[in-house]
N, C-alpha and C. Protein backbone atom coordinates (compact mmCIF):
# COMPACT_ATOMS: atom_id res chain seq x y z
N UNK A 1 -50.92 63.00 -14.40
CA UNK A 1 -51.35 62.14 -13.34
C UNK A 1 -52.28 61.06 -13.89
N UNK A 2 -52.11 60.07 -13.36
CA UNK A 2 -53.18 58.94 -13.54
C UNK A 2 -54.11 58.45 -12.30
N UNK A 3 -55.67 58.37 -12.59
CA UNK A 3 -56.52 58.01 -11.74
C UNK A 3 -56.00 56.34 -11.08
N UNK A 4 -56.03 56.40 -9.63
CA UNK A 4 -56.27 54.76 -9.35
C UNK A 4 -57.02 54.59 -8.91
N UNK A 5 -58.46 55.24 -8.41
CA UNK A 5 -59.42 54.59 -8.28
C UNK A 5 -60.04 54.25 -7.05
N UNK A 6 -58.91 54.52 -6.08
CA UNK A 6 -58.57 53.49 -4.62
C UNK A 6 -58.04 52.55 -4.77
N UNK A 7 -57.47 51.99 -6.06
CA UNK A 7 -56.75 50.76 -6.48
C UNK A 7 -54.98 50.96 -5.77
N UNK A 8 -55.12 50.11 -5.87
CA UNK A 8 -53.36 49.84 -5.23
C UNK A 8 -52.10 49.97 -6.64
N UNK A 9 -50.85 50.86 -6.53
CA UNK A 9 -50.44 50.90 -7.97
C UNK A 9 -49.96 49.37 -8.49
N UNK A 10 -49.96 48.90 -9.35
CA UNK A 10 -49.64 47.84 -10.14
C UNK A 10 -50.12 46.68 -10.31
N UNK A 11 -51.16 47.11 -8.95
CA UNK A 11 -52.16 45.85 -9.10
C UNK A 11 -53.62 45.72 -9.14
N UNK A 12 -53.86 47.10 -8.95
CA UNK A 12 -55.47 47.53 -8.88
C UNK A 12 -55.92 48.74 -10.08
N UNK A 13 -56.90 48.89 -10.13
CA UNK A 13 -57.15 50.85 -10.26
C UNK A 13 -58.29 50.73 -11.38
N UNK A 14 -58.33 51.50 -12.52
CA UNK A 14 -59.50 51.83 -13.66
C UNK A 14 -58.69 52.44 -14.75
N UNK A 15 -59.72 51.85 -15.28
CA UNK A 15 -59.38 51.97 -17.02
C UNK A 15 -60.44 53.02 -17.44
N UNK A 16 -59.82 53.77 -18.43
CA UNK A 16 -61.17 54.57 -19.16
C UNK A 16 -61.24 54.53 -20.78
N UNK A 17 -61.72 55.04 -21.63
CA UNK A 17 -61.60 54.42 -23.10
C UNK A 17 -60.45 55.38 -23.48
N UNK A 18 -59.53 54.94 -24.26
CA UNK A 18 -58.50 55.82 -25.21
C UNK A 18 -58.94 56.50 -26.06
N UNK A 19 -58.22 57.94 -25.98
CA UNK A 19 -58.47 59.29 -26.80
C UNK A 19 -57.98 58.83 -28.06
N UNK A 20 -57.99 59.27 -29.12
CA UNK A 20 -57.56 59.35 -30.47
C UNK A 20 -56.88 58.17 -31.12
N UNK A 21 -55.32 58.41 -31.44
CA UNK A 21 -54.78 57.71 -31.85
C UNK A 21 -54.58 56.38 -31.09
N UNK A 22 -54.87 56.12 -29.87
CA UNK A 22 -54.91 54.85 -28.98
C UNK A 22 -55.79 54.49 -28.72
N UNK A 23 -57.25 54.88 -29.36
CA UNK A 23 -58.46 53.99 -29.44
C UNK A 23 -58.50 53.13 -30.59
N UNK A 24 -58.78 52.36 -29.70
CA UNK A 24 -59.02 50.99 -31.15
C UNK A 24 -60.24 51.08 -32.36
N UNK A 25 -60.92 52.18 -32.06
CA UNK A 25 -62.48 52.18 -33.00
C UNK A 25 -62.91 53.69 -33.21
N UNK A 26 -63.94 54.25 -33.49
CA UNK A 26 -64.77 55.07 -33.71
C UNK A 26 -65.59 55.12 -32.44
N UNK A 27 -66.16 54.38 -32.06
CA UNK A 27 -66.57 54.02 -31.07
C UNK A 27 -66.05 54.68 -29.31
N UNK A 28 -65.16 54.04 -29.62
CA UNK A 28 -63.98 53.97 -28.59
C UNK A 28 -63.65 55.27 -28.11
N UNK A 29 -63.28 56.20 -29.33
CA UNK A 29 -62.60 57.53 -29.29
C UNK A 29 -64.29 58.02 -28.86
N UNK A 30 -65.28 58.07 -28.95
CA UNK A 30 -66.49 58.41 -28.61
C UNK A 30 -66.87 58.91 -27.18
N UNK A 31 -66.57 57.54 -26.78
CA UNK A 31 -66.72 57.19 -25.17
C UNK A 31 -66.05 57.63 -24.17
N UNK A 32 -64.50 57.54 -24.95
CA UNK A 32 -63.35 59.00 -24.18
C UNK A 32 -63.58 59.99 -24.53
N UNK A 33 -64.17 60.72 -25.47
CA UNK A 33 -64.86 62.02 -24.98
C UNK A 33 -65.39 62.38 -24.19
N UNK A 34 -66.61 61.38 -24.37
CA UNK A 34 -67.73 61.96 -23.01
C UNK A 34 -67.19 61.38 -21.90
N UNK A 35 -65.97 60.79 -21.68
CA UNK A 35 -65.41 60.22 -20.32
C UNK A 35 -64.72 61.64 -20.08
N UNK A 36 -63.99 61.85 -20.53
CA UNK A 36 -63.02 63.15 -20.39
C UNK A 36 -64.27 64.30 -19.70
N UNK A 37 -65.28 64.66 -20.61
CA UNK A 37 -66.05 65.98 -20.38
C UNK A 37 -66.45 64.99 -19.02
N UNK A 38 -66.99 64.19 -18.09
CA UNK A 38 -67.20 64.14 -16.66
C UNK A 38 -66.27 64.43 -15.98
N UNK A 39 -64.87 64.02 -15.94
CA UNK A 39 -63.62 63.88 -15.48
C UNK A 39 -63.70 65.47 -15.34
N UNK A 40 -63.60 66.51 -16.64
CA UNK A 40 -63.58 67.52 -16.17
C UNK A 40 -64.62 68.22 -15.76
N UNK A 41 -65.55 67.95 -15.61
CA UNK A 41 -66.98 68.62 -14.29
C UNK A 41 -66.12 67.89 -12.79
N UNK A 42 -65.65 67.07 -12.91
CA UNK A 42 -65.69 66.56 -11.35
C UNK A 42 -64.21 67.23 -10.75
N UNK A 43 -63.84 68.16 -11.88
CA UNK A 43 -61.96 68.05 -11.83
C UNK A 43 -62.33 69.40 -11.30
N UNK A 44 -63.27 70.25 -12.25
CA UNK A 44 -64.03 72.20 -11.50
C UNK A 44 -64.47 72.55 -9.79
N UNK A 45 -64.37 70.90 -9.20
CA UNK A 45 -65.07 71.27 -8.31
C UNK A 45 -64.12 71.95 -7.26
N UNK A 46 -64.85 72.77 -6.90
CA UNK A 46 -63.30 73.36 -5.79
C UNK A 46 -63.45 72.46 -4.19
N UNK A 47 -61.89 72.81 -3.77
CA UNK A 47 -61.83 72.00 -2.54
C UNK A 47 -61.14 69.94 -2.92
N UNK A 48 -60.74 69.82 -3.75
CA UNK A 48 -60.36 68.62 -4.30
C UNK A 48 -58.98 68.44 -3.67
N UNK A 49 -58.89 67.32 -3.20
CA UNK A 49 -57.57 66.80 -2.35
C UNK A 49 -56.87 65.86 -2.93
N UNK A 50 -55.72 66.07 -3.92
CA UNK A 50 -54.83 65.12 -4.56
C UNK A 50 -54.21 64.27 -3.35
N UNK A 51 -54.04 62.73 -3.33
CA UNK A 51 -52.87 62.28 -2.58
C UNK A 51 -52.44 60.99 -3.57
N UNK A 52 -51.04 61.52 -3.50
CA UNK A 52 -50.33 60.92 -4.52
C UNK A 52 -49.70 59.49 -3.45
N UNK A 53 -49.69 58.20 -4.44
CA UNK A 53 -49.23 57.06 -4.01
C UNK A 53 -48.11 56.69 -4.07
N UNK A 54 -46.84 57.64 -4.26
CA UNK A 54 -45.46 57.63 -4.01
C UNK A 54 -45.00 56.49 -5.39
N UNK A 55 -46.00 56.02 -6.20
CA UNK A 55 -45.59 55.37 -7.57
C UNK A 55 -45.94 56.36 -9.00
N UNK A 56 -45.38 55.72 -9.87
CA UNK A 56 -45.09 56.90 -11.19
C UNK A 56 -45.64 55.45 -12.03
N UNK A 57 -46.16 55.49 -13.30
CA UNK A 57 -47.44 54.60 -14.20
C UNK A 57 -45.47 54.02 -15.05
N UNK A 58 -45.40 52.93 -15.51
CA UNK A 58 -44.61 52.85 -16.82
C UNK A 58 -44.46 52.88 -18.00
N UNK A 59 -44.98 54.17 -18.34
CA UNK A 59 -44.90 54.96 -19.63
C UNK A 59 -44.16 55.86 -19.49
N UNK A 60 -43.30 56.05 -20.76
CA UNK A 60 -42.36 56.96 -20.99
C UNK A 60 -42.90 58.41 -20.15
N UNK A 61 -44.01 59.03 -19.81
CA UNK A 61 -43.95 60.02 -19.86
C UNK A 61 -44.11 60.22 -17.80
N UNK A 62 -44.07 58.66 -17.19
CA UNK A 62 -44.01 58.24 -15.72
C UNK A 62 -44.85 59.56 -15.00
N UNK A 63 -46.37 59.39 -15.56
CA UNK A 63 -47.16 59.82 -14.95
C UNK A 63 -47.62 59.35 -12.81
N UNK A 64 -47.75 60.42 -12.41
CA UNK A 64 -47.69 60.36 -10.91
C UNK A 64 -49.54 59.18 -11.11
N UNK A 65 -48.87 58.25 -10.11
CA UNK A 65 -50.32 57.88 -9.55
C UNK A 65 -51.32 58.08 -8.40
N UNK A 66 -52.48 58.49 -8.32
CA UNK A 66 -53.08 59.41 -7.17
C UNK A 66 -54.44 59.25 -7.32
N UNK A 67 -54.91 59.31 -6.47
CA UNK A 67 -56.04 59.32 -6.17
C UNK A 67 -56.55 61.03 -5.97
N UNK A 68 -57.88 61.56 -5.95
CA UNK A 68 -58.37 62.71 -5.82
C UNK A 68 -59.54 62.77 -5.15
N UNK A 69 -59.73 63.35 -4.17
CA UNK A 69 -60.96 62.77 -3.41
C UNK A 69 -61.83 64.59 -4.10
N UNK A 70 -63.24 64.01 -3.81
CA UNK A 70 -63.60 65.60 -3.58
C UNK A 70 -64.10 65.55 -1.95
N UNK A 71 -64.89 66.72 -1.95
CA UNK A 71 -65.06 67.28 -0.46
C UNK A 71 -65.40 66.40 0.55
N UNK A 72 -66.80 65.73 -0.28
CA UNK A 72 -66.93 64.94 0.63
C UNK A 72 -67.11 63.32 0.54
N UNK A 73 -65.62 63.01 0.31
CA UNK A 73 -64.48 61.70 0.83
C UNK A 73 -64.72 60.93 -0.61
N UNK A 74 -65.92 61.20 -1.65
CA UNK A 74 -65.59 60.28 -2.87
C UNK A 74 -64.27 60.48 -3.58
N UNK A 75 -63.70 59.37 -3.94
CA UNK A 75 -62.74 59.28 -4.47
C UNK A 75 -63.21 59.42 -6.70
N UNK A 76 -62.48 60.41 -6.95
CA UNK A 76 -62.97 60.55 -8.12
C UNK A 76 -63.15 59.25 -9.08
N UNK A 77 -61.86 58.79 -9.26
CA UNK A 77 -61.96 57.18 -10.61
C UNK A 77 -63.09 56.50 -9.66
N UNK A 78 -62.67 56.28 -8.31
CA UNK A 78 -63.91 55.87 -8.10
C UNK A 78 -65.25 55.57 -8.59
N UNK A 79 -66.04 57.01 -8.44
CA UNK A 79 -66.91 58.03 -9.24
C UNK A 79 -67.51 57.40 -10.42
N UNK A 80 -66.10 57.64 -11.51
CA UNK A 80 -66.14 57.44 -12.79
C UNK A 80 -66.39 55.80 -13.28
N UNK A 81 -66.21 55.41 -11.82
CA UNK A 81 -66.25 54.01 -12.38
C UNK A 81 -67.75 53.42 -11.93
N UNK A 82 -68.22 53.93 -11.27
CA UNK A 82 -69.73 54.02 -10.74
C UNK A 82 -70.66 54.35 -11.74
N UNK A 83 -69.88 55.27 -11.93
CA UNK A 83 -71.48 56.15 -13.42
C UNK A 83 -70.87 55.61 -14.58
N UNK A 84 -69.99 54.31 -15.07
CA UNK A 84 -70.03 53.78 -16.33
C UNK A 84 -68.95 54.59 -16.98
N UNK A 85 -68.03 55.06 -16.52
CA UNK A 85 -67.19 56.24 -17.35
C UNK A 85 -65.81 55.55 -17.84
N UNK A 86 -65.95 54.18 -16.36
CA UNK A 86 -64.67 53.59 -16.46
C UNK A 86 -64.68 52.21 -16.01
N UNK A 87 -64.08 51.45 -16.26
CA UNK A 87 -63.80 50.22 -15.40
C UNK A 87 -62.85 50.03 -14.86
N UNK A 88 -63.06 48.68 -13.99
CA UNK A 88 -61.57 47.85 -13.45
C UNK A 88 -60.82 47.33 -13.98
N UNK A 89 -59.08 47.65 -13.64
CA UNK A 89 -58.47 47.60 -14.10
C UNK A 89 -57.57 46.74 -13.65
N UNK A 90 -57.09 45.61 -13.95
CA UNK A 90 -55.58 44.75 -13.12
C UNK A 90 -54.67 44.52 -14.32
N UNK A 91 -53.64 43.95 -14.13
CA UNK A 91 -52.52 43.87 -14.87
C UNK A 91 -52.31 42.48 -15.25
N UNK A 92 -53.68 41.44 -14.71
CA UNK A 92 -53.65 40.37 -15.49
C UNK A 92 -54.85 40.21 -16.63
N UNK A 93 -55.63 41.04 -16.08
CA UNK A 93 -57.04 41.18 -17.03
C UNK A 93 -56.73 42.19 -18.26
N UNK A 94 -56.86 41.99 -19.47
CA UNK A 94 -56.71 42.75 -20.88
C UNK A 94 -57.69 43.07 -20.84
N UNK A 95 -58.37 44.27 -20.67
CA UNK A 95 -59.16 45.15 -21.59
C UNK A 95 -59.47 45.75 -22.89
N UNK A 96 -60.69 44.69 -23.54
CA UNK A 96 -60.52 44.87 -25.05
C UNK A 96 -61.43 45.86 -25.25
């Protein structure tokens, strides 16, 4: 699954830093760590409501796109994009 954020698919959503081989730096792969370890504190919480946006990401592996709320109504990428974990994301803006 891929976070959107509350973003709309193909034209909205969040970015977070790339794990390993698809980070561009030392750096980079850093920041998706400690992005990942929030993602999963916020992922433990019980009571979490997937609703999927009836679109699939275009990567070979056509990850579902969805949003995840927890209990009470925050939307997770949301979240992540609040506490610095992630940014905004569009499909005309490159994220370097």
């Amino acid at each position: 699954m891929r976070l959107l954020g509350e973003g709309v698919p193909f034209v909205s959503g969040i970015d977070t830093p790339e794990i390993g081989s698809h980070a561009k730096c030392m750096k980079e792969r850093k920041l998706a760590l400690i992005a990942k370890g929030r993602l999963k504190e916020l992922l433990a919480e019980r009571g979490l409501r997937v609703v999927l946006s009836g679109a699939v990401d275009k990567t070979p592996s056509h990850r579902l796109l969805v949003n995840i709320y927890r209990t009470n109504g925050e939307e997770i990428g949301k979240k992540l994009l609040m506490e610095g974990f992630a940014r905004a994301w569009s499909p005309k803006k490159r994220n370097d």
